[in-house]
C-alpha atoms as a PDB file:
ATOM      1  CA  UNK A   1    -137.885-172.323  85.459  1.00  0.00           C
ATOM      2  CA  UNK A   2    -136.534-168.914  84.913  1.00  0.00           C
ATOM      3  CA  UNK A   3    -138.564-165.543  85.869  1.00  0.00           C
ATOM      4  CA  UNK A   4    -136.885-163.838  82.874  1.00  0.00           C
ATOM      5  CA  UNK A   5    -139.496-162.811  79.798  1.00  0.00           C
ATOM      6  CA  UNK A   6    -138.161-164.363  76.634  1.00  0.00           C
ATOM      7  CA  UNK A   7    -138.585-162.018  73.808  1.00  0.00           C
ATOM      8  CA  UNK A   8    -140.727-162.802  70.879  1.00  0.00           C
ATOM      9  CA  UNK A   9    -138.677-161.900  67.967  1.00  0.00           C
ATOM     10  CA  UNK A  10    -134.667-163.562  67.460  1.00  0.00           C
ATOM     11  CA  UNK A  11    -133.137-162.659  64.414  1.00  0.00           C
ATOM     12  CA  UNK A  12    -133.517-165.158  61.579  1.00  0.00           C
ATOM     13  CA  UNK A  13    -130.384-166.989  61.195  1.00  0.00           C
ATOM     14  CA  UNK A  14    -129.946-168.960  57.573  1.00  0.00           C
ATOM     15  CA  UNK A  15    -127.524-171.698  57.239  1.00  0.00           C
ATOM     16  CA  UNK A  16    -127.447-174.215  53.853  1.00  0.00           C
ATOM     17  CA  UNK A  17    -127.228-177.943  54.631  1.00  0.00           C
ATOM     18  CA  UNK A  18    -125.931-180.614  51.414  1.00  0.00           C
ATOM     19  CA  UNK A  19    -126.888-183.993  51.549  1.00  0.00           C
ATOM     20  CA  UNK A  20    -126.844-186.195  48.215  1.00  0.00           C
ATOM     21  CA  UNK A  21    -127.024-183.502  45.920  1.00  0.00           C
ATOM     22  CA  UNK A  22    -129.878-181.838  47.620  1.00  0.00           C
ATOM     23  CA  UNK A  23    -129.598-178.449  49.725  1.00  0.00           C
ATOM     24  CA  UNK A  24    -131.735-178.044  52.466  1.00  0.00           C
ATOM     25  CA  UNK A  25    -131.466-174.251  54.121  1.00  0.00           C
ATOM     26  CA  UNK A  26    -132.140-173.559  58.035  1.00  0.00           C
ATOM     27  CA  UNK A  27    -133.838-170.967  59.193  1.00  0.00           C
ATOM     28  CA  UNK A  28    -134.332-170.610  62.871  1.00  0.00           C
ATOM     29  CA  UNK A  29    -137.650-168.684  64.049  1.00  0.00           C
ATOM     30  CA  UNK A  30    -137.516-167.438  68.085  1.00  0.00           C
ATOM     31  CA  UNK A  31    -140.690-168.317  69.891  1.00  0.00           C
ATOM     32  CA  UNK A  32    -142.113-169.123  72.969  1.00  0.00           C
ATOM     33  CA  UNK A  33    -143.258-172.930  74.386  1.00  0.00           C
ATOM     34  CA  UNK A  34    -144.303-174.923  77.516  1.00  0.00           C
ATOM     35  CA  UNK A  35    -142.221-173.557  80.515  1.00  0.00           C
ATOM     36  CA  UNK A  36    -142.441-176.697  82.567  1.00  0.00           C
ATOM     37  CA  UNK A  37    -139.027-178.202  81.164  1.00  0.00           C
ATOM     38  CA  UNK A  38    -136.302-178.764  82.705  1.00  0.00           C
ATOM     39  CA  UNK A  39    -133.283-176.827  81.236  1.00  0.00           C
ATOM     40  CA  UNK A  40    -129.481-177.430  80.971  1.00  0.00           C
ATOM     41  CA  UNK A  41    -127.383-174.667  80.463  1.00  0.00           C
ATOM     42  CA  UNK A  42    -124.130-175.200  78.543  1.00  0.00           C
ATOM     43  CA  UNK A  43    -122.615-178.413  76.502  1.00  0.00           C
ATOM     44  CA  UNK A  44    -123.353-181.364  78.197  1.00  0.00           C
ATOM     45  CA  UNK A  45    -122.863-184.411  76.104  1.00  0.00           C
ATOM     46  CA  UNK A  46    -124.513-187.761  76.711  1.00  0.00           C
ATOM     47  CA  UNK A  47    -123.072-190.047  79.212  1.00  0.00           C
ATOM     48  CA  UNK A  48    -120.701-192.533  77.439  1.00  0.00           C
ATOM     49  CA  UNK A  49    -122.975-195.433  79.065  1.00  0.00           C
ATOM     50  CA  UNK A  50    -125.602-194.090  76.059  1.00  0.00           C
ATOM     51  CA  UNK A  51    -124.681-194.263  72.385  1.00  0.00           C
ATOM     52  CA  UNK A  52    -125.864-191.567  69.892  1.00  0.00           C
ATOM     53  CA  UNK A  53    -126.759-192.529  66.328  1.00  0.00           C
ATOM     54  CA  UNK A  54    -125.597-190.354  63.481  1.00  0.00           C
ATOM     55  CA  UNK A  55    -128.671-189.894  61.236  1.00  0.00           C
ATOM     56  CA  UNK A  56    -129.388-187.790  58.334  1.00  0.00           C
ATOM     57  CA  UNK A  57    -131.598-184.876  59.496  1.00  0.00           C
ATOM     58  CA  UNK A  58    -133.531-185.632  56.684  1.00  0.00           C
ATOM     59  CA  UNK A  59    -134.697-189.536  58.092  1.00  0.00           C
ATOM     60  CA  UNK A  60    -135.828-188.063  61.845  1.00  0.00           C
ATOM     61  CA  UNK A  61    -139.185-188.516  62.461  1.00  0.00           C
ATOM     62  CA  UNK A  62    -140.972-185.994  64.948  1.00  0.00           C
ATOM     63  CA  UNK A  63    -140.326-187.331  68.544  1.00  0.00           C
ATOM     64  CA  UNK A  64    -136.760-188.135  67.920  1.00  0.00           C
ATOM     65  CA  UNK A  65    -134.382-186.049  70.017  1.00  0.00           C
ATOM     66  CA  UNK A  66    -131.102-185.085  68.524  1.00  0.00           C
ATOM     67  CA  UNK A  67    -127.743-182.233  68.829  1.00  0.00           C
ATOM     68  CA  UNK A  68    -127.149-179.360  66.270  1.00  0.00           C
ATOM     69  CA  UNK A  69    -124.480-180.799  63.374  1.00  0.00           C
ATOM     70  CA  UNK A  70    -120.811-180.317  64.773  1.00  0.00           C
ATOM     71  CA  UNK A  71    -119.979-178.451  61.759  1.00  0.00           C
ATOM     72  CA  UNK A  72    -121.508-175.866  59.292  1.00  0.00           C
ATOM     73  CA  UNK A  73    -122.788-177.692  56.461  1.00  0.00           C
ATOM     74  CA  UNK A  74    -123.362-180.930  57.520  1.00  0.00           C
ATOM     75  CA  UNK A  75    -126.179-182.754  57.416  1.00  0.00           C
ATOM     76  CA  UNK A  76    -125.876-186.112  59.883  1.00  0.00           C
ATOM     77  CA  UNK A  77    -127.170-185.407  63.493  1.00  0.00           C
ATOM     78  CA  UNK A  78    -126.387-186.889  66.577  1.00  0.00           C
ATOM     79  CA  UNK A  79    -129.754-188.994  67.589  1.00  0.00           C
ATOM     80  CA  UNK A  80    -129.796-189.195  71.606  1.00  0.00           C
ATOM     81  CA  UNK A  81    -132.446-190.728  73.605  1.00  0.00           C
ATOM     82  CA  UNK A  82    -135.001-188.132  74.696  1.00  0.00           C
ATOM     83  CA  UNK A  83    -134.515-188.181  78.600  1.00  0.00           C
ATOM     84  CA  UNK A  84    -130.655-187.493  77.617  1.00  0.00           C
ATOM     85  CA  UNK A  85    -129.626-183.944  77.250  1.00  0.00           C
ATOM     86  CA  UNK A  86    -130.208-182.573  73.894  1.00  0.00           C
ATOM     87  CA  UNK A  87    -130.228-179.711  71.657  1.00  0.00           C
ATOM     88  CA  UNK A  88    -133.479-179.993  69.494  1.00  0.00           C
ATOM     89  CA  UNK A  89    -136.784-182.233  69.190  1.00  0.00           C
ATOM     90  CA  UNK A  90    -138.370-182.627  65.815  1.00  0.00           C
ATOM     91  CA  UNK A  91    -141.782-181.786  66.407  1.00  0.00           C
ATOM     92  CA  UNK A  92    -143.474-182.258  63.126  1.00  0.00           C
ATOM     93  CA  UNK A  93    -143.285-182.784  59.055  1.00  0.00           C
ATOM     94  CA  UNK A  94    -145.285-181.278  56.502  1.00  0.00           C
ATOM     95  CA  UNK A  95    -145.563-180.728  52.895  1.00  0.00           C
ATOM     96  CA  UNK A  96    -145.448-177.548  50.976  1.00  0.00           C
ATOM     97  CA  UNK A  97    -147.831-177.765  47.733  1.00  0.00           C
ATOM     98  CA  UNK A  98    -146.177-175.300  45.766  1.00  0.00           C
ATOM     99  CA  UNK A  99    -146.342-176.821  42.093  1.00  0.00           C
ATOM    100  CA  UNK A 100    -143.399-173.916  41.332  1.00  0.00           C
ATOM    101  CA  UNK A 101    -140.871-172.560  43.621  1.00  0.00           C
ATOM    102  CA  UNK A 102    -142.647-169.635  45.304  1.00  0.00           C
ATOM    103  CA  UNK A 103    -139.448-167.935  46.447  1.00  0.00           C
ATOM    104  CA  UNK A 104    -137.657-167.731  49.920  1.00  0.00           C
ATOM    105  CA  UNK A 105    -140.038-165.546  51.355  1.00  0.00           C
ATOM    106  CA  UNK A 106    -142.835-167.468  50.982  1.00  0.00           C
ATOM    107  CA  UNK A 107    -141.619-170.788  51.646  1.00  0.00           C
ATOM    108  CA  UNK A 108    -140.328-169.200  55.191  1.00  0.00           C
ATOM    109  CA  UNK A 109    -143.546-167.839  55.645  1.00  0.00           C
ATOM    110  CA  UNK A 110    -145.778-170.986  55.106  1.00  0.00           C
ATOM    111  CA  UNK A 111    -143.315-172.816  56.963  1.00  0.00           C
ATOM    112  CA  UNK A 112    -143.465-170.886  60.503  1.00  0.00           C
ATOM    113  CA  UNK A 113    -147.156-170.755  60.100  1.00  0.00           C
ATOM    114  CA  UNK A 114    -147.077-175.010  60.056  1.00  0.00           C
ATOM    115  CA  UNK A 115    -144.580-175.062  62.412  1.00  0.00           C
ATOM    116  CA  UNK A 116    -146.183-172.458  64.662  1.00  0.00           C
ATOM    117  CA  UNK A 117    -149.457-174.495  64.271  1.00  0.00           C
ATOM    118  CA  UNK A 118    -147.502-177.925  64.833  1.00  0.00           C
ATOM    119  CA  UNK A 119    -146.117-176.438  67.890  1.00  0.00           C
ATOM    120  CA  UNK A 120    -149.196-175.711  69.373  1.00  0.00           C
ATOM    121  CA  UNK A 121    -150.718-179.461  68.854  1.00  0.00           C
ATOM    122  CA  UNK A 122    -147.159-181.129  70.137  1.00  0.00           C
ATOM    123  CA  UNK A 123    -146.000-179.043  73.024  1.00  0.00           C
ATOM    124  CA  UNK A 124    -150.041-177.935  74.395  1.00  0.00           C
ATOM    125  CA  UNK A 125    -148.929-174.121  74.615  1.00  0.00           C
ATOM    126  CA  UNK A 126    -148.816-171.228  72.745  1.00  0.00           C
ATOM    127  CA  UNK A 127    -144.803-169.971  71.435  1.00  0.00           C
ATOM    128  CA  UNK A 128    -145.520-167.315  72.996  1.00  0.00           C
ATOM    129  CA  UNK A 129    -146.397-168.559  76.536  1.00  0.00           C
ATOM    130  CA  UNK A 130    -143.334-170.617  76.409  1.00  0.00           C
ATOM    131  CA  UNK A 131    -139.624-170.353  76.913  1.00  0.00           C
ATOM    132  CA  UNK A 132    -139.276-172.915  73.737  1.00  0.00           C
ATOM    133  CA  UNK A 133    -138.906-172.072  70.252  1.00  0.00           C
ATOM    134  CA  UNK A 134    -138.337-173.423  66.786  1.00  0.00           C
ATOM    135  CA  UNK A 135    -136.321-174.454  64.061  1.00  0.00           C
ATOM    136  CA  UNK A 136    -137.034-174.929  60.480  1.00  0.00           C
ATOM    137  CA  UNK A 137    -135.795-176.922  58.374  1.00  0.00           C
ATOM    138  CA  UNK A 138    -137.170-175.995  54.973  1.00  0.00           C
ATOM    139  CA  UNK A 139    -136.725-176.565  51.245  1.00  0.00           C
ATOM    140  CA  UNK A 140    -134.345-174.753  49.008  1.00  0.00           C
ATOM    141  CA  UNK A 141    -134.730-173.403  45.816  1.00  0.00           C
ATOM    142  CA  UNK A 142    -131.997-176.326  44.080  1.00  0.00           C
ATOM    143  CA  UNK A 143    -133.740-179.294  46.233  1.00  0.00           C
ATOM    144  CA  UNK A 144    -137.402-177.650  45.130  1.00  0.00           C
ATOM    145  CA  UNK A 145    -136.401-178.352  41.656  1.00  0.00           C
ATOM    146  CA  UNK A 146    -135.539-181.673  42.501  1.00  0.00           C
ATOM    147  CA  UNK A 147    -138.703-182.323  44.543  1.00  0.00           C
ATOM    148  CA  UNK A 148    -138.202-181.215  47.901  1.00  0.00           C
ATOM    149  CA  UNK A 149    -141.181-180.107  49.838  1.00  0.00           C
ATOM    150  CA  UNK A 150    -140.986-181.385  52.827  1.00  0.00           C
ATOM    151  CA  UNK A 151    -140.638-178.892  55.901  1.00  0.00           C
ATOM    152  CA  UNK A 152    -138.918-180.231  59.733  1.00  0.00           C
ATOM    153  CA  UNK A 153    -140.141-178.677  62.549  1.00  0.00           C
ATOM    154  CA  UNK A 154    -137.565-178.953  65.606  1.00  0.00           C
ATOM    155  CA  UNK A 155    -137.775-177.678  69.499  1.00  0.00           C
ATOM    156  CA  UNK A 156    -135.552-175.986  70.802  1.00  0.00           C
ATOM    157  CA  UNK A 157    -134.965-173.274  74.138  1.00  0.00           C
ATOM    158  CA  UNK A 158    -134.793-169.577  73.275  1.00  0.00           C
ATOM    159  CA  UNK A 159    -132.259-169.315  75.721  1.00  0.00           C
ATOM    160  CA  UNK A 160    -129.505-171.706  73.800  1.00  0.00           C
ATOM    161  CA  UNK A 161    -129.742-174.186  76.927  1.00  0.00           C
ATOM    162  CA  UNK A 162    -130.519-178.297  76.241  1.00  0.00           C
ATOM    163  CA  UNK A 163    -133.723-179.938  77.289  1.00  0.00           C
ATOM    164  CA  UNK A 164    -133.712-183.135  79.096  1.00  0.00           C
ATOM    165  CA  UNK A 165    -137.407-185.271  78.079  1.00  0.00           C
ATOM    166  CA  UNK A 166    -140.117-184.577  75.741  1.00  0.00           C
ATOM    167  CA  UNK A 167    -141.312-181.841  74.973  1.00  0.00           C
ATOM    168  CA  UNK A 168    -144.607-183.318  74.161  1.00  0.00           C
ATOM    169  CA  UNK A 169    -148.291-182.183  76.259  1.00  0.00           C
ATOM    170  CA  UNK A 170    -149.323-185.188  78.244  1.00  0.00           C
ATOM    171  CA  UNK A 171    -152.818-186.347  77.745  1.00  0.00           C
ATOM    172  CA  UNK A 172    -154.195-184.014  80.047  1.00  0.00           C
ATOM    173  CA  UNK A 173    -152.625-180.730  78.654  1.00  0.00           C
ATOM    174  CA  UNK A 174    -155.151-181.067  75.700  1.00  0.00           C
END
């Protein structure tokens, strides 16, 4: 655990994702989480003794531990058991009930206060008690018109490092 203060506020960072016709964009959101994680600093990919499975980002389930997409713009992640090094944990899934699109703004805005909620119920700790933050995966405006609602919610350190385990409160971190 590192004695360094992680700061509340990282840039937002927007990258588009395609997958079968539908464009997801990514917006990353800097926030605290539970600082009793172990943390791996630098690439360190799993063993070859354990297989990854390429998945769509937009099959995980929350629980599922995964690595960022090897390349800008793609959409299939690398889905790693949780107790092997990894880049992200998807946390939760919501809905946005938006009959319209409400623009960018908005959707950004009730999708970090889900995922900052979510985050709280998952992990037991405040963001900003934590050296873990978040990533959002959210709607865009082209997969909106095509249905798309649904928000991801993914864990991830502040500090760039990988996790190793859950990231999920045990039963008595209520």
């Amino acid at each position: 655990m590192s004695d360094v203060t992680s700061t509340p506020a990282v840039p937002l960072i927007r990258r588009r994702i395609l997958a079968s016709g539908a464009v997801l964009s990514v917006l990353l959101t800097g926030c605290g989480g539970p600082g009793g994680a172990e943390e791996v600093v630098g690439a360190s990919p799993p063993s070859p003794a354990v297989t990854a499975e390429a998945t769509s980002i937009f099959q995980l389930s929350p629980g599922q531990c995964f690595d960022r997409p090897a390349a800008e713009g793609l959409y299939e992640v690398a889905v790693v058991p949780c107790e092997v090094s990894h880049d992200l944990e998807m946390y939760a899934l919501f809905q946005l009930d938006d009959p319209a699109w409400p623009g960018d703004a908005v959707v950004h805005q009730q999708a970090d206060q889900g995922c900052h909620e979510q985050f709280i119920t998952f992990t037991g700790t405040e963001p900003a008690q934590s050296d873990l933050g978040y990533t959002m995966y959210t709607p865009s405006e082209g997969s909106w018109s095509e249905g798309d609602r649904q928000v991801q919610c993914a864990l991830q350190f502040n500090s760039g490092g990988r996790m190793i385990g859950s990231q999920m409160a045990g039963p008595a971190a209520g």
